[in-house]
Protein backbone atom coordinates (compact mmCIF):
# COMPACT_ATOMS: atom_id res chain seq x y z
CA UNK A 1 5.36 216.84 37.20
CA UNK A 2 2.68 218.98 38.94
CA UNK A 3 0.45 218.05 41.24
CA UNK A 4 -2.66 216.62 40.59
CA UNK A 5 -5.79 215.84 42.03
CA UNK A 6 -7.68 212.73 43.54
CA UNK A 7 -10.23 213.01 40.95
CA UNK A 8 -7.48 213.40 38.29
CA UNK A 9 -5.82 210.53 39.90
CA UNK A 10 -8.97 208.33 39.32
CA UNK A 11 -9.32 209.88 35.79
CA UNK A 12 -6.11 208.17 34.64
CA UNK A 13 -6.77 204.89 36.51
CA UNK A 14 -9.99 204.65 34.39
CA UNK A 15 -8.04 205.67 31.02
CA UNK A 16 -5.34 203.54 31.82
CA UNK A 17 -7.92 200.09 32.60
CA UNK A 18 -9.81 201.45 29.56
CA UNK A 19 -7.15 201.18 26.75
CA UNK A 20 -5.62 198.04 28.97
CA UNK A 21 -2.55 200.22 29.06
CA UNK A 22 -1.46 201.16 25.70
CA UNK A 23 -0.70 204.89 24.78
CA UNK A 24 -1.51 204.62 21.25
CA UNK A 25 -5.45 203.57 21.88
CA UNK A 26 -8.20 205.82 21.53
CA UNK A 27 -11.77 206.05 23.41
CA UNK A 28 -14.66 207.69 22.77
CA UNK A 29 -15.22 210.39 25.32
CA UNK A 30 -18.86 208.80 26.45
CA UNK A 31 -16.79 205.12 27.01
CA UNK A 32 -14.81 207.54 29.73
CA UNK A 33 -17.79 209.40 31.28
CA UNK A 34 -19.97 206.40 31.96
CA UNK A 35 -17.73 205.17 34.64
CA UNK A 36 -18.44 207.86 36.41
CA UNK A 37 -21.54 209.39 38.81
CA UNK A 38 -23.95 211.73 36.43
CA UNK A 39 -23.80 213.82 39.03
CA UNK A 40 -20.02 214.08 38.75
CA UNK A 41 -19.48 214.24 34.99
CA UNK A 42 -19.77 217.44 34.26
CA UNK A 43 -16.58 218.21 36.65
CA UNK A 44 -14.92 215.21 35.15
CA UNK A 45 -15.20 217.00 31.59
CA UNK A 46 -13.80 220.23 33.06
CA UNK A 47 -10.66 218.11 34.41
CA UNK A 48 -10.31 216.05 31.43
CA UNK A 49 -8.84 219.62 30.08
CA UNK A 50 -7.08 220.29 32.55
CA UNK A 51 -5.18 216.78 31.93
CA UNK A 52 -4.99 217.74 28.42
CA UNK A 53 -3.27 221.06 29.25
CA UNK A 54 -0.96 219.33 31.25
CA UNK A 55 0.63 217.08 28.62
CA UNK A 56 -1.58 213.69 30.11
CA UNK A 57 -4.15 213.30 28.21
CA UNK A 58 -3.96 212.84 24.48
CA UNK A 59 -7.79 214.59 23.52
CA UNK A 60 -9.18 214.58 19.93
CA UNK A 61 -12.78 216.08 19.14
CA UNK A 62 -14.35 213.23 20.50
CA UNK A 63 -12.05 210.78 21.50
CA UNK A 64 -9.34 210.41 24.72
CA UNK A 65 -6.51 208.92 24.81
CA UNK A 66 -3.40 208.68 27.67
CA UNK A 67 0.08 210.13 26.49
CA UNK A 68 3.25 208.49 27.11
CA UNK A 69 3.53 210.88 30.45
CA UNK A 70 -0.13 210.03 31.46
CA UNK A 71 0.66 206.86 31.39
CA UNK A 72 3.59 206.78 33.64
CA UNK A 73 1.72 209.41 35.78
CA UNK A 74 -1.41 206.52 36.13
CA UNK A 75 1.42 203.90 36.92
CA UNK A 76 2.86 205.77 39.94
CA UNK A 77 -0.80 206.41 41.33
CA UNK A 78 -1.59 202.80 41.20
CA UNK A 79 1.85 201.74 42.63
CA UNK A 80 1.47 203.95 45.44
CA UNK A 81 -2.34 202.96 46.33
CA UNK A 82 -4.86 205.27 47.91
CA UNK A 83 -4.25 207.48 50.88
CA UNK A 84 -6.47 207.16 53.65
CA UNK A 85 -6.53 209.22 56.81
CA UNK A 86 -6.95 207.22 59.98
């Protein structure tokens, strides 16, 4: 699997607390954005795409969903925790 970024990291978190988990569950793109900064959404679109190209993100017109990948992807993030530089 590629690398991915922090904020990609956190984009799958929110997907995956969003749709409690499931793969098959779909969310309206706003329900996704509004967890987010306004300041920061427009960047969060951009990446949302980028997800999408990678095979993570399941993306309709106008609704998001995680794959089976992004799913297992969001798992590993939240088993390894944040890293912090001390």
């Amino acid at each position: 699997m590629p690398t991915i970024t922090e904020l990609e990291k956190t984009i799958l978190l929110v997907l995956m607390t969003l749709t409690k988990g499931k793969s098959k569950k779909l969310l309206q793109n706003d329900e996704v954005l509004v967890k987010f900064p306004i300041r920061q959404r427009k960047e969060v679109r951009l990446f949302l795409e980028k997800l999408a190209k990678k095979g993570l993100v399941n993306k309709k017109t106008d609704s998001l969903g995680l794959t089976e990948n992004g799913l297992k992807e969001a798992s590993k993030v939240l088993l390894q925790g944040a890293k912090i530089r001390i």
